[in-house]
Protein backbone atom coordinates (compact mmCIF):
# COMPACT_ATOMS: atom_id res chain seq x y z
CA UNK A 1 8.79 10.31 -3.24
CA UNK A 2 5.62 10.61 -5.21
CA UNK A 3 3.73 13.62 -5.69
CA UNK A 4 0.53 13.65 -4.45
CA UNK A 5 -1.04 14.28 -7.99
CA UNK A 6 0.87 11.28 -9.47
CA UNK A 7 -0.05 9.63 -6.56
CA UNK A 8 -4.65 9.85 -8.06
CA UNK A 9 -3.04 8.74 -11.46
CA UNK A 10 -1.25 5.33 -10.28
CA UNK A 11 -3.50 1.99 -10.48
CA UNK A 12 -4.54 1.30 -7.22
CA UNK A 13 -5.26 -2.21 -6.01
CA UNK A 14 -7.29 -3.60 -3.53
CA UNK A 15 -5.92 -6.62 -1.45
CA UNK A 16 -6.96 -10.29 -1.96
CA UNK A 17 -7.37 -10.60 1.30
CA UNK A 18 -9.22 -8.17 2.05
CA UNK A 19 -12.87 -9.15 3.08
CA UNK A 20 -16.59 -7.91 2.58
CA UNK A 21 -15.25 -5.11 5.48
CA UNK A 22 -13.85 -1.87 5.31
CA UNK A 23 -10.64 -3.24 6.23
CA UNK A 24 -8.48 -2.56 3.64
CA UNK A 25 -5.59 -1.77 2.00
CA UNK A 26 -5.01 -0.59 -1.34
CA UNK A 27 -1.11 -0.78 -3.52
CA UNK A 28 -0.15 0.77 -6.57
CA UNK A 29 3.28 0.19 -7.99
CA UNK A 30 5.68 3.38 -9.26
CA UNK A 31 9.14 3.13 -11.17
CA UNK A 32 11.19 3.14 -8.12
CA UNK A 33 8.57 0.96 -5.67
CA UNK A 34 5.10 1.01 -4.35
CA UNK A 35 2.44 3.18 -2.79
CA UNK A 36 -0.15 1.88 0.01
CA UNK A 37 -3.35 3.89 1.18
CA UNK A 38 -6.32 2.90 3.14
CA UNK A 39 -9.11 2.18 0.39
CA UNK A 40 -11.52 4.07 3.06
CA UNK A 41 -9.76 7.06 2.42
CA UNK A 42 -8.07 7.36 -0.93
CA UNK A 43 -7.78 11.45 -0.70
CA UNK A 44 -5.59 10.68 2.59
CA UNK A 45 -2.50 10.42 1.53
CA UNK A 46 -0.01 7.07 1.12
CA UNK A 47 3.01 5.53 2.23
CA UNK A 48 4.85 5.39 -0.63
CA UNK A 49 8.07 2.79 -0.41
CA UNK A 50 11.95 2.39 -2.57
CA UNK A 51 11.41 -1.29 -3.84
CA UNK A 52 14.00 -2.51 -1.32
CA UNK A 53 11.24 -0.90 1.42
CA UNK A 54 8.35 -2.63 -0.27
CA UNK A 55 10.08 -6.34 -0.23
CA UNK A 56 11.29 -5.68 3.27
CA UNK A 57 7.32 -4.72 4.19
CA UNK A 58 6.01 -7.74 1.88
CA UNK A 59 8.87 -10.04 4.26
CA UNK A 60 7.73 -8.44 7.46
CA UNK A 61 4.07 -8.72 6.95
CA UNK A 62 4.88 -12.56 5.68
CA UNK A 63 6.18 -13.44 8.87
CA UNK A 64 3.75 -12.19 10.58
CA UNK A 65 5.65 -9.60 12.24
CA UNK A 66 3.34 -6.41 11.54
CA UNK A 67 0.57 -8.57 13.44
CA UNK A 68 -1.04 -6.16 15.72
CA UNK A 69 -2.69 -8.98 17.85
């Protein structure tokens, strides 16, 4: 778990895929994994992931199985 003042210190990282819209995500790596927050709202709060979560999300959303459509 990160602390949610580490969490304003981390490099945050917008996705390549993200377009001109306000779509988008936002990852910042930690020692033990990786943190995601909605660029919209960076004061929100973040999903923070172990590295085995983050390579089980990266394989999910690869497959296409976190497709909400």
């Amino acid at each position: 778990m990160v602390a949610d003042t580490d969490l304003a210190r981390l490099e945050w990282r917008k996705s390549s895929f993200s377009g001109g819209g306000n779509d988008c995500v936002e990852v910042a790596f930690t020692d033990g994994g990786a943190a995601v927050r909605d660029s919209k709202n960076p004061g929100g709060g973040a999903l923070t992931l172990s590295g085995r979560q983050w390579d089980a999300f990266l394989s999910a959303a690869r497959a296409g199985e976190l497709d909400l459509s």
